[in-house]
N, C-alpha and C. Protein backbone atom coordinates (compact mmCIF):
# COMPACT_ATOMS: atom_id res chain seq x y z
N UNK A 1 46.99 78.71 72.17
CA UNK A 1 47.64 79.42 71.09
C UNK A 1 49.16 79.26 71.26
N UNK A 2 50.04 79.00 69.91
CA UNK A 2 51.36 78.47 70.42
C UNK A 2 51.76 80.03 70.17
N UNK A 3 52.92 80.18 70.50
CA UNK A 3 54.21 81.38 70.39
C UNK A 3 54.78 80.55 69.36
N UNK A 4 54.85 81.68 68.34
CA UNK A 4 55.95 81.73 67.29
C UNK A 4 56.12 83.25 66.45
N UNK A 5 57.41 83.65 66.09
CA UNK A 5 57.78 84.56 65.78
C UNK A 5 56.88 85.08 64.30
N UNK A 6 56.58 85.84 64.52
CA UNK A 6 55.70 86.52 63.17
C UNK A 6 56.75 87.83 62.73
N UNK A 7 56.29 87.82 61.36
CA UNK A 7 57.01 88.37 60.28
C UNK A 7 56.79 89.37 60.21
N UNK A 8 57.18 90.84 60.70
CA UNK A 8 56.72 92.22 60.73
C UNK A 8 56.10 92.25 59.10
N UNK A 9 54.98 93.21 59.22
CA UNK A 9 54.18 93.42 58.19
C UNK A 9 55.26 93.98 57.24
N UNK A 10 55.83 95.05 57.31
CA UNK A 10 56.99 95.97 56.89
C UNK A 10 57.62 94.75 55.88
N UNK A 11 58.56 93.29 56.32
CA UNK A 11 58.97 92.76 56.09
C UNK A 11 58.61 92.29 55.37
N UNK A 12 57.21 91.75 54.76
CA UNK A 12 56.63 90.95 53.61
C UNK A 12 56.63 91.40 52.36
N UNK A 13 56.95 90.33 51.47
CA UNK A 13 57.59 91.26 50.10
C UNK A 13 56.70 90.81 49.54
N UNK A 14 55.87 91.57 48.69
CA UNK A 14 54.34 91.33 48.19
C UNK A 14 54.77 91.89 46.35
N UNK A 15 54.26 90.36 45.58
CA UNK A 15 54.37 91.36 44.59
C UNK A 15 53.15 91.34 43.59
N UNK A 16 52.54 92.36 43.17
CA UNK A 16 51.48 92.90 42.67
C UNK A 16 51.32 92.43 40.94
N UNK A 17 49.81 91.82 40.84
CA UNK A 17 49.66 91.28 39.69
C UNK A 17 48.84 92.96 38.88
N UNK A 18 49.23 93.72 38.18
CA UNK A 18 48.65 95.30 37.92
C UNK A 18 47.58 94.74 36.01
N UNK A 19 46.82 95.36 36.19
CA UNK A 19 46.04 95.68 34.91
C UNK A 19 46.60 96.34 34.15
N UNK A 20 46.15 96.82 32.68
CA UNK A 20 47.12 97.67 31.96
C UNK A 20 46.71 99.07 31.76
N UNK A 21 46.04 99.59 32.83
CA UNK A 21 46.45 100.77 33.63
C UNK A 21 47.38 101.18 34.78
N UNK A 22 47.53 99.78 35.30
CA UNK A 22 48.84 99.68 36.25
C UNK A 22 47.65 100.07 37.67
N UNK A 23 46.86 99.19 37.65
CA UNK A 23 46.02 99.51 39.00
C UNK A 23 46.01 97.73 39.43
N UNK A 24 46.56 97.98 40.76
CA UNK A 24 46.71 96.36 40.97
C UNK A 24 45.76 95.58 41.64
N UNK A 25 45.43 94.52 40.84
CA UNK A 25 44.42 93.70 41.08
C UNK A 25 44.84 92.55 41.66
N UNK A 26 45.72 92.09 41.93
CA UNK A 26 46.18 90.39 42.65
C UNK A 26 47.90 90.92 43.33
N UNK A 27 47.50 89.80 44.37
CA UNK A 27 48.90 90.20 45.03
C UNK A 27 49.24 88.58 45.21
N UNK A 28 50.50 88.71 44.83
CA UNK A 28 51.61 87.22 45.12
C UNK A 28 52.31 87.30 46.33
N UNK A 29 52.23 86.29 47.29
CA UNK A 29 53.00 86.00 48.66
C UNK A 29 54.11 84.96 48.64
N UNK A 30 54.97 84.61 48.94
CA UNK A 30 55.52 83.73 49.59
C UNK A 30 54.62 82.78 50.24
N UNK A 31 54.85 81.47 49.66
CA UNK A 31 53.70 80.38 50.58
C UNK A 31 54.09 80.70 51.90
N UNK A 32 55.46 80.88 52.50
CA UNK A 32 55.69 80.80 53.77
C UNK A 32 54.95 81.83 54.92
N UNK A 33 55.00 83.17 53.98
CA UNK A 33 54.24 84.24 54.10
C UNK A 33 52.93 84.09 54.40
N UNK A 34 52.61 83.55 53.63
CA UNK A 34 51.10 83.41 53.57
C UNK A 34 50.24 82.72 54.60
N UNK A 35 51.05 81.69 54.91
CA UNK A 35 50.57 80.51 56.13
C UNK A 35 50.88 81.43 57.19
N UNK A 36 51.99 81.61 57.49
CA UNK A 36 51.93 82.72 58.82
C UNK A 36 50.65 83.95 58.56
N UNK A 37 50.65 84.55 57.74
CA UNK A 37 49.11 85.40 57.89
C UNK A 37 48.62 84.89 58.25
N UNK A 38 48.39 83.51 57.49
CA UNK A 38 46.91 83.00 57.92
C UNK A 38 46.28 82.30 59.64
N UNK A 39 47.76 81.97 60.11
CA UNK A 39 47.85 81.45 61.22
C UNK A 39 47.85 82.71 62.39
N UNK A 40 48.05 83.92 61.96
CA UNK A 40 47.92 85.13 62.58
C UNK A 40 46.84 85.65 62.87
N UNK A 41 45.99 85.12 61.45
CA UNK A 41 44.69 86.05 61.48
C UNK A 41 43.44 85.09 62.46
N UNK A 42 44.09 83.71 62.14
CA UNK A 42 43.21 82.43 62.99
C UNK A 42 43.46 82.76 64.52
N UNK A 43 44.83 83.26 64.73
CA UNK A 43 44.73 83.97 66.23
C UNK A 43 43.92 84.86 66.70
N UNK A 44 44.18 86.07 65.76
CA UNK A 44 43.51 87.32 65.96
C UNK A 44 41.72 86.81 66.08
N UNK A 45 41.43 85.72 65.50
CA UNK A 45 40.18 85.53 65.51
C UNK A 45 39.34 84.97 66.64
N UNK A 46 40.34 83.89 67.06
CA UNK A 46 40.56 82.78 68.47
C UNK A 46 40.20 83.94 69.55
N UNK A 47 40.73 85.18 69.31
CA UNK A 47 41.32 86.31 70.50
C UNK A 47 39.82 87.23 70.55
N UNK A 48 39.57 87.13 69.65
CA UNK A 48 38.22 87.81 69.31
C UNK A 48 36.93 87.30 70.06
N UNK A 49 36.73 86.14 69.74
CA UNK A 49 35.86 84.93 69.69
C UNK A 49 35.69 84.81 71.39
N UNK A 50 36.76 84.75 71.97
CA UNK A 50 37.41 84.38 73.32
C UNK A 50 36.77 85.83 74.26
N UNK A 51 37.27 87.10 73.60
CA UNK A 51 36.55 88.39 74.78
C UNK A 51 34.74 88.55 74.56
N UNK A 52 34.71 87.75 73.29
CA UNK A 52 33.03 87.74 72.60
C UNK A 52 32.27 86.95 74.28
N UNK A 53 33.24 85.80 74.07
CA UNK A 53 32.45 84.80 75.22
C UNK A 53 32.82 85.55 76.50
N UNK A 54 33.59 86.01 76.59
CA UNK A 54 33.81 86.83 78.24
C UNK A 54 33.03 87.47 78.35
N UNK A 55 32.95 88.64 77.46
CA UNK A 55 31.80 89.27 77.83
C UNK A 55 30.23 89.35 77.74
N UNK A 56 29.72 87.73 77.28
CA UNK A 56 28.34 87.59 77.06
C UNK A 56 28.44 87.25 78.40
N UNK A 57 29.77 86.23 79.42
CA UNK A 57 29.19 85.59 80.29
C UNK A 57 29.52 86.09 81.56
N UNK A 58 29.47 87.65 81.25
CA UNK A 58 30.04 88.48 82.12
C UNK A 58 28.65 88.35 82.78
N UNK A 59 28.46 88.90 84.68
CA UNK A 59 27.26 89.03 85.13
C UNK A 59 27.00 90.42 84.97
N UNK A 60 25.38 90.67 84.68
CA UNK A 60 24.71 92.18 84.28
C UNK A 60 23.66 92.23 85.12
N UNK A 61 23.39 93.47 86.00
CA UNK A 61 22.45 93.69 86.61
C UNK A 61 21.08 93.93 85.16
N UNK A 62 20.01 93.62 85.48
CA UNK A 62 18.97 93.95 85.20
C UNK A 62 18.65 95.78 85.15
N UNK A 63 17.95 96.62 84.84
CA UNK A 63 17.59 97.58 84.26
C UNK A 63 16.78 97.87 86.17
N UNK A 64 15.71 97.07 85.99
CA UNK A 64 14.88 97.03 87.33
C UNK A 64 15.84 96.62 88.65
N UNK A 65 16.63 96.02 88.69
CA UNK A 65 17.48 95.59 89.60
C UNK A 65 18.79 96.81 90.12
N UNK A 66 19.31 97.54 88.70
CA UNK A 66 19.73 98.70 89.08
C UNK A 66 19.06 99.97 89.63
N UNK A 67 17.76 99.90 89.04
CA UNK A 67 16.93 101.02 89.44
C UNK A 67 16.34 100.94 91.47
N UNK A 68 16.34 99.47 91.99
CA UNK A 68 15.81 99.03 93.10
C UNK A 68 16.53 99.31 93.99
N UNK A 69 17.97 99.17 93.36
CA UNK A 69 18.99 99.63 94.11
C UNK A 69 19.62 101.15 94.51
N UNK A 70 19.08 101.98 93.32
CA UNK A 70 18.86 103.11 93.58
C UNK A 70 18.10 103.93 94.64
């Protein structure tokens, strides 16, 4: 995963496509914006994916193996 500076959420200027009740249905980004989300969220996912496999290949006593030991 490389290091690069991400764009505080706060900072993203989002602007809202609204219905004509004014309830907003589409939001407009900055392409630049947008690729950094997306490259954020491909982290957040990488990061996910990564403790998924740690902890399947973590070692687990057995049920009977804890109890034997008891």
């Amino acid at each position: 995963m490389k290091k690069k500076n991400l764009v505080a959420l706060s900072a993203i200027k989002a602007n809202f496509i609204v219905d004509a009740k004014g309830k907003k249905k589409q939001v407009v980004l900055d392409i630049e914006q947008f690729e950094e989300l997306l490259e954020t969220l491909e982290d957040y996912y990488d990061i996910a994916q990564a403790a998924v496999k740690k902890h399947k290949a973590a070692s687990c006593d057995s049920l009977e193996n804890v109890k034997a030991q008891s």
